[in-house]
Protein backbone atom coordinates (compact mmCIF):
# COMPACT_ATOMS: atom_id res chain seq x y z
CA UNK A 1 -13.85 0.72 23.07
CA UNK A 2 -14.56 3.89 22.15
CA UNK A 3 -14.53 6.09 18.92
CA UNK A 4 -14.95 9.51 20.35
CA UNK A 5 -11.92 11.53 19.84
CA UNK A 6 -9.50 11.64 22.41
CA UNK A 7 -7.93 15.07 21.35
CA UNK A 8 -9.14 17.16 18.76
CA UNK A 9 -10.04 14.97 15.40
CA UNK A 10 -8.10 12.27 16.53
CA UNK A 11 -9.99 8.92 17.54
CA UNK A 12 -9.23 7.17 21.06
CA UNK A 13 -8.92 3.43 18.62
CA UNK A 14 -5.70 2.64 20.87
CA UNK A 15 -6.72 3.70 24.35
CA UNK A 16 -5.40 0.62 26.70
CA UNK A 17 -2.82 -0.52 24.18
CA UNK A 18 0.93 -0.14 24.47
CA UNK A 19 3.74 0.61 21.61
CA UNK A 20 6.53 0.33 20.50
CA UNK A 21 8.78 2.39 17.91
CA UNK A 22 12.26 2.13 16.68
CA UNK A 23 13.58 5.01 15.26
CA UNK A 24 11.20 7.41 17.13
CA UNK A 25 13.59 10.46 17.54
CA UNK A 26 12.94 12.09 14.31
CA UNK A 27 11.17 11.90 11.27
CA UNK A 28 8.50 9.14 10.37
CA UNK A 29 9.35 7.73 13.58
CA UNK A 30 8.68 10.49 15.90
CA UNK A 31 5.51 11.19 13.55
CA UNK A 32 4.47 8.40 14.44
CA UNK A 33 4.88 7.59 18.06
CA UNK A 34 3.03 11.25 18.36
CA UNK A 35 0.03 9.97 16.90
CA UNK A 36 -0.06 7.05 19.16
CA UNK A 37 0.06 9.20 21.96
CA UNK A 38 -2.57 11.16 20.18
CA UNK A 39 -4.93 8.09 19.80
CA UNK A 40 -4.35 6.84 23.24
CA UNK A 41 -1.57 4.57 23.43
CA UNK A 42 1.30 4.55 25.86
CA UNK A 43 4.17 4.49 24.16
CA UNK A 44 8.11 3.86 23.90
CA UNK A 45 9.98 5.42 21.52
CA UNK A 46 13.52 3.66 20.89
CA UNK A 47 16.33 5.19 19.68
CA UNK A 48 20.14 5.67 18.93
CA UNK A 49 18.99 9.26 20.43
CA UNK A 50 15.76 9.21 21.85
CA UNK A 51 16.06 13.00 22.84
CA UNK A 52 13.22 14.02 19.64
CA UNK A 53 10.84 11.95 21.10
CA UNK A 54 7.89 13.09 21.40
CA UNK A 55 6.58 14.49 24.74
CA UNK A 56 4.91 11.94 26.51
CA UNK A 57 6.77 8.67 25.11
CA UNK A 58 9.30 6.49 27.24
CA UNK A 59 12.57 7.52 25.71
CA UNK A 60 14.85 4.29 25.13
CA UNK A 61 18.20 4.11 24.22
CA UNK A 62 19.97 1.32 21.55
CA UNK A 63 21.77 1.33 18.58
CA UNK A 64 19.21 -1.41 16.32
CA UNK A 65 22.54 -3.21 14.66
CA UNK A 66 23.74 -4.38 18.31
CA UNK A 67 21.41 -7.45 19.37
CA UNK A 68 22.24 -7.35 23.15
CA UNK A 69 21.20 -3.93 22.88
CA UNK A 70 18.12 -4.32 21.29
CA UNK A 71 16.85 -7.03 24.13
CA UNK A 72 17.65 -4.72 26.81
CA UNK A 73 16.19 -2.04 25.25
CA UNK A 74 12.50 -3.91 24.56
CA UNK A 75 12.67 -5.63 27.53
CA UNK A 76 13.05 -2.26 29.15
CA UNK A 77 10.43 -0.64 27.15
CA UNK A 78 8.00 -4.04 28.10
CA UNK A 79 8.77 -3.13 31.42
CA UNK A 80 7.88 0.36 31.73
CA UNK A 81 4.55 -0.23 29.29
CA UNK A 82 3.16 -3.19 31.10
CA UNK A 83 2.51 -4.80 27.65
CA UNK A 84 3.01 -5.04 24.02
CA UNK A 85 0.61 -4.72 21.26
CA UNK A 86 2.05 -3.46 18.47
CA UNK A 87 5.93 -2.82 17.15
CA UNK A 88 6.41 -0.31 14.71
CA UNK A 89 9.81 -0.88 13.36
CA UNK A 90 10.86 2.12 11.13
CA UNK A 91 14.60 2.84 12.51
CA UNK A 92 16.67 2.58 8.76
CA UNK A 93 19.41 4.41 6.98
CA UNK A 94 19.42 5.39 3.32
CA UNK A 95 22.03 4.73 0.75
CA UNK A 96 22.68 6.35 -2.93
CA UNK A 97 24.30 5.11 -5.86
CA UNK A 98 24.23 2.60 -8.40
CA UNK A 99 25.63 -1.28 -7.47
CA UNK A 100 28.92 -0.07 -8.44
CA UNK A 101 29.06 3.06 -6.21
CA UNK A 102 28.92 1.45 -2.15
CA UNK A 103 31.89 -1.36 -1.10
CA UNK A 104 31.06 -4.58 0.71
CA UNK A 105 31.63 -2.89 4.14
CA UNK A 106 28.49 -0.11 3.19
CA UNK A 107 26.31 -3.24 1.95
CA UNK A 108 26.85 -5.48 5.01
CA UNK A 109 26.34 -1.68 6.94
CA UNK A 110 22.78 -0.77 5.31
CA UNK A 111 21.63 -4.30 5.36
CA UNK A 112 22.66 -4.62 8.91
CA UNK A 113 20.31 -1.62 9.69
CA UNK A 114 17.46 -1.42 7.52
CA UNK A 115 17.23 -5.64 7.57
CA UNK A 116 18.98 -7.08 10.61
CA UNK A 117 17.50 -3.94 12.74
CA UNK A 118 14.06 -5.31 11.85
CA UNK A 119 15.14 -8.72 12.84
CA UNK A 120 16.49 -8.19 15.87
CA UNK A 121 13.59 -6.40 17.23
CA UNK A 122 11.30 -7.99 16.37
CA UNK A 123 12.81 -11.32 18.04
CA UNK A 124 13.29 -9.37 21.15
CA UNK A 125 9.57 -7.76 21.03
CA UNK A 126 7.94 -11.40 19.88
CA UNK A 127 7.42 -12.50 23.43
CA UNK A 128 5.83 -9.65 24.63
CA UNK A 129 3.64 -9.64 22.10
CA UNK A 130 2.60 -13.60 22.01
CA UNK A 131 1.69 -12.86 25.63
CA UNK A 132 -0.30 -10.37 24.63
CA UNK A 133 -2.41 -11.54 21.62
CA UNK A 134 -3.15 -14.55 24.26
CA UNK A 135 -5.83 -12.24 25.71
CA UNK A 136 -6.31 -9.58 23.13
CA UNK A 137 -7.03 -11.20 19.47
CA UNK A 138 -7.21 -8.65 16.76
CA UNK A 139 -5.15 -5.68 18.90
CA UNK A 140 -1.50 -7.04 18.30
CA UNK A 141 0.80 -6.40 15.28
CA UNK A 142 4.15 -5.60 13.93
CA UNK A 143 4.32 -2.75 11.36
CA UNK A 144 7.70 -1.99 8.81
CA UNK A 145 8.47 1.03 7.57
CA UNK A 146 9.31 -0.33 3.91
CA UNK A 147 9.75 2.10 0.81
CA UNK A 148 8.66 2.43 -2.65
CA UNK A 149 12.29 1.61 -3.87
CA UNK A 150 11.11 -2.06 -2.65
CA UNK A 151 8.44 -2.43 -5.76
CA UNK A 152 9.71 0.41 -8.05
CA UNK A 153 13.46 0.91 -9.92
CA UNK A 154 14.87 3.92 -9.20
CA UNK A 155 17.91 5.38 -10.19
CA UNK A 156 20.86 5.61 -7.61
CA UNK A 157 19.35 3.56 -5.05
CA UNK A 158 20.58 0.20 -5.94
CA UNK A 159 21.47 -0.53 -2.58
CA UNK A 160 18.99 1.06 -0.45
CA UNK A 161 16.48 -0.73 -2.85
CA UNK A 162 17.91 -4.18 -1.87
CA UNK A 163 17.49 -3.65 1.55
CA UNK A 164 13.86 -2.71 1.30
CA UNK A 165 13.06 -5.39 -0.92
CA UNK A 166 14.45 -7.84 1.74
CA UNK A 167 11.75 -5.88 3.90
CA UNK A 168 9.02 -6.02 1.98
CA UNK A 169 9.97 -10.00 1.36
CA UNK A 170 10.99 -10.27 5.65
CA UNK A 171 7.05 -8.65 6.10
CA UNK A 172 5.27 -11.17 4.25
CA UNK A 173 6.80 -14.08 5.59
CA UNK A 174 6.68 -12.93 9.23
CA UNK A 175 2.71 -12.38 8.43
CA UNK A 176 2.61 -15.93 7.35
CA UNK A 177 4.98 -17.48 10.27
CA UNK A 178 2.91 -15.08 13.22
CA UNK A 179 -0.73 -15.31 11.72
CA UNK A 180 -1.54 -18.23 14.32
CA UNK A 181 -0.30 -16.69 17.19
CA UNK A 182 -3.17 -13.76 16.92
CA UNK A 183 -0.02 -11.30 15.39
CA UNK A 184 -0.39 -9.01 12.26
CA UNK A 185 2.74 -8.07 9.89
CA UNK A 186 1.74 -5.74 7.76
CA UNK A 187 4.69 -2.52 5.77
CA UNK A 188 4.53 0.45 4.90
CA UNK A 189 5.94 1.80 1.65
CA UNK A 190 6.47 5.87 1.51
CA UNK A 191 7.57 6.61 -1.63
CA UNK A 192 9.78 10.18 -1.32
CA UNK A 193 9.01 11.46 2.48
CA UNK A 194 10.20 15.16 3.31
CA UNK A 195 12.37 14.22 6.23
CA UNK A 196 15.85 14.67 7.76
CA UNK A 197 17.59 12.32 5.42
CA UNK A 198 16.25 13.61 2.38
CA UNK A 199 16.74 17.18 3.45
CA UNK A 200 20.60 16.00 4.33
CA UNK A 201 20.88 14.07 0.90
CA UNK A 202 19.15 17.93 -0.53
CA UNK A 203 21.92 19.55 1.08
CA UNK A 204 24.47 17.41 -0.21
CA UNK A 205 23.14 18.04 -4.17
CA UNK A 206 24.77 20.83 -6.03
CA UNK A 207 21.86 22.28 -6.74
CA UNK A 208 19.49 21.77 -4.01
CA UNK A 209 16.36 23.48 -5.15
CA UNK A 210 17.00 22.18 -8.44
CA UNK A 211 17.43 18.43 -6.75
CA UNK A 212 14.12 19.69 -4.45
CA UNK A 213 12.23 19.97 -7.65
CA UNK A 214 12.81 17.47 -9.05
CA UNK A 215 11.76 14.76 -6.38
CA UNK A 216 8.53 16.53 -6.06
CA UNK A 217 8.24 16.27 -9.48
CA UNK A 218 8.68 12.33 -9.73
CA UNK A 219 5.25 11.53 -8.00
CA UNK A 220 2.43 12.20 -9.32
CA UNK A 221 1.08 14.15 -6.87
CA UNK A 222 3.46 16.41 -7.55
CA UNK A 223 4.91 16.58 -4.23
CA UNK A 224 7.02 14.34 -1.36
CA UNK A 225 4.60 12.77 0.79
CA UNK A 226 5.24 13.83 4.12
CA UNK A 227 6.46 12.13 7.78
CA UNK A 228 2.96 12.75 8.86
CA UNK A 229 1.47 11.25 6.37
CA UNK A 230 3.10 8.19 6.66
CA UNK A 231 2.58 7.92 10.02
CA UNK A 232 -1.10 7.80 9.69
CA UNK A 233 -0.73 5.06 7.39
CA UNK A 234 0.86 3.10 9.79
CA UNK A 235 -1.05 3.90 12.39
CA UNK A 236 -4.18 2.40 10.14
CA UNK A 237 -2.40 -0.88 9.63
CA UNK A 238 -1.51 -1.21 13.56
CA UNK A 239 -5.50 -0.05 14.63
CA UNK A 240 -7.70 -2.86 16.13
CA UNK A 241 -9.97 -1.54 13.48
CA UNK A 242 -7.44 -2.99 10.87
CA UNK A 243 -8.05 -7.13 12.14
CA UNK A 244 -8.43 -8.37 9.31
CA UNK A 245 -5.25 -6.82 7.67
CA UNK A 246 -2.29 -8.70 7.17
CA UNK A 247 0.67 -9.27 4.77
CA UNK A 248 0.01 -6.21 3.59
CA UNK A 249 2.16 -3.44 1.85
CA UNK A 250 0.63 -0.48 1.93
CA UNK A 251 1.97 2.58 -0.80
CA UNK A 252 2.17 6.22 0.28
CA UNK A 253 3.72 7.51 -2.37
CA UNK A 254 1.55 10.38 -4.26
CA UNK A 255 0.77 7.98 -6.79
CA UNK A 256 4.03 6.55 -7.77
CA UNK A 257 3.42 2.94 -7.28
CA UNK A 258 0.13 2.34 -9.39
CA UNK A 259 -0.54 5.92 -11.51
CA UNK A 260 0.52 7.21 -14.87
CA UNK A 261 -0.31 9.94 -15.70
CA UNK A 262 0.06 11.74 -19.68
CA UNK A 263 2.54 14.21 -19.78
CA UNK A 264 0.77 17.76 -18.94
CA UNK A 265 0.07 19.73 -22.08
């Protein structure tokens, strides 16, 4: 395989391979499943609304909290691909407040997404992708889109926190149960990302630039990480270059997880 890039700096490290990636119409997603293309992958892009996509992917529609859905949806992404290799499963919803703030009915409908979502596809995708691993050790994997909310407290986010720890918790154990069968699990965990929920929760603040500010502020970066820098994280787990890499959550989040810095002077 080669390493020469493919277009401009990007490398060709997923030329022959075929993804997969739920919640590819905006966002991380999208990000995502455009540097896929980039680096040489075909790739499917599924979605409650596939239509911002990126140019290129196989648009497929399917709301992730319906299960027949979900199975007609992979198996119709399988079909048009060929193949399998890796499932990046990123479609989620967000959720403020503390535990007192969200009823039963917004629990069971956050866990449903952010959880359940993950669950369903990746029973639907797991065939596929045994079939594929069969014949191509070291080139098949699963990648979560996690969050920093899964390993950090942060206020108002009791339970959008819950759900991502279940994800973070769901990743390691599918890397454990799949490890045999030639198939990486591996997360992602973006702290703040400056995407279309957070610019719709911004909105939503009475003082957006204030609000703005002030989640820059909280990493120590100094800034919100951004959809395409996620992506390329997740794009490094899913690489064949990445074979030895599993269980694995990895933090893109400016610093939040593991640096403290002393207050500037």
């Amino acid at each position: 395989m080669s390493d020469a890039p493919r277009t401009g700096r990007h490398p060709a490290d997923f030329e022959g391979m075929a993804a997969l990636v739920t919640g590819g119409g905006s966002g991380i997603g999208a990000a995502t499943a455009a540097l896929l293309l980039a680096r040489g992958a075909r790739v499917a892009v599924l979605d409650r609304d596939p239509a911002g996509a990126p140019a290129g992917a196989i648009p497929v529609t399917a709301d992730v909290t319906s299960d027949a859905a979900v199975r007609a949806a992979v198996g119709e992404a399988v079909g048009e691909l060929g193949a399998l290799h890796t499932l990046v499963g990123n479609a989620g919803t967000g959720a403020v407040g503390t535990v007192e703030d969200n009823d039963d009915a917004e629990w069971s409908r956050v866990l449903d997404v952010n959880v359940l979502g993950l669950v369903r596809t990746a029973r639907a995708a797991l065939p596929a992708l045994r079939r594929t691993a069969a014949g191509a050790p070291g080139r098949v994997s699963i990648t979560h889109t996690c969050s920093i909310a899964a390993t950090a407290g942060l206020p108002q986010r009791a339970l959008y926190g819950a759900s991502k720890g279940a994800v973070l918790s769901l990743t390691l154990a599918m890397a454990a149960d799949h490890l045999r069968e030639g198939i990486r699990v591996n997360c992602v965990n973006p702290g703040t990302a400056d995407t279309p929920w957070v610019g719709r929760l911004l909105d939503r603040a009475d003082d957006p630039v204030a609000e703005r500010a002030a989640l820059h502020a909280r990493q120590p970066m100094g800034r919100m990480v951004t959809a395409d820098e996620v992506a390329a994280a997740i794009a490094s787990l899913a690489s064949p270059s990445a074979s030895g890499i599993t269980g694995t959550a990895l933090a893109v989040d400016g610093g939040m997880q593991g640096v403290r810095l002393r207050p500037a002077t």
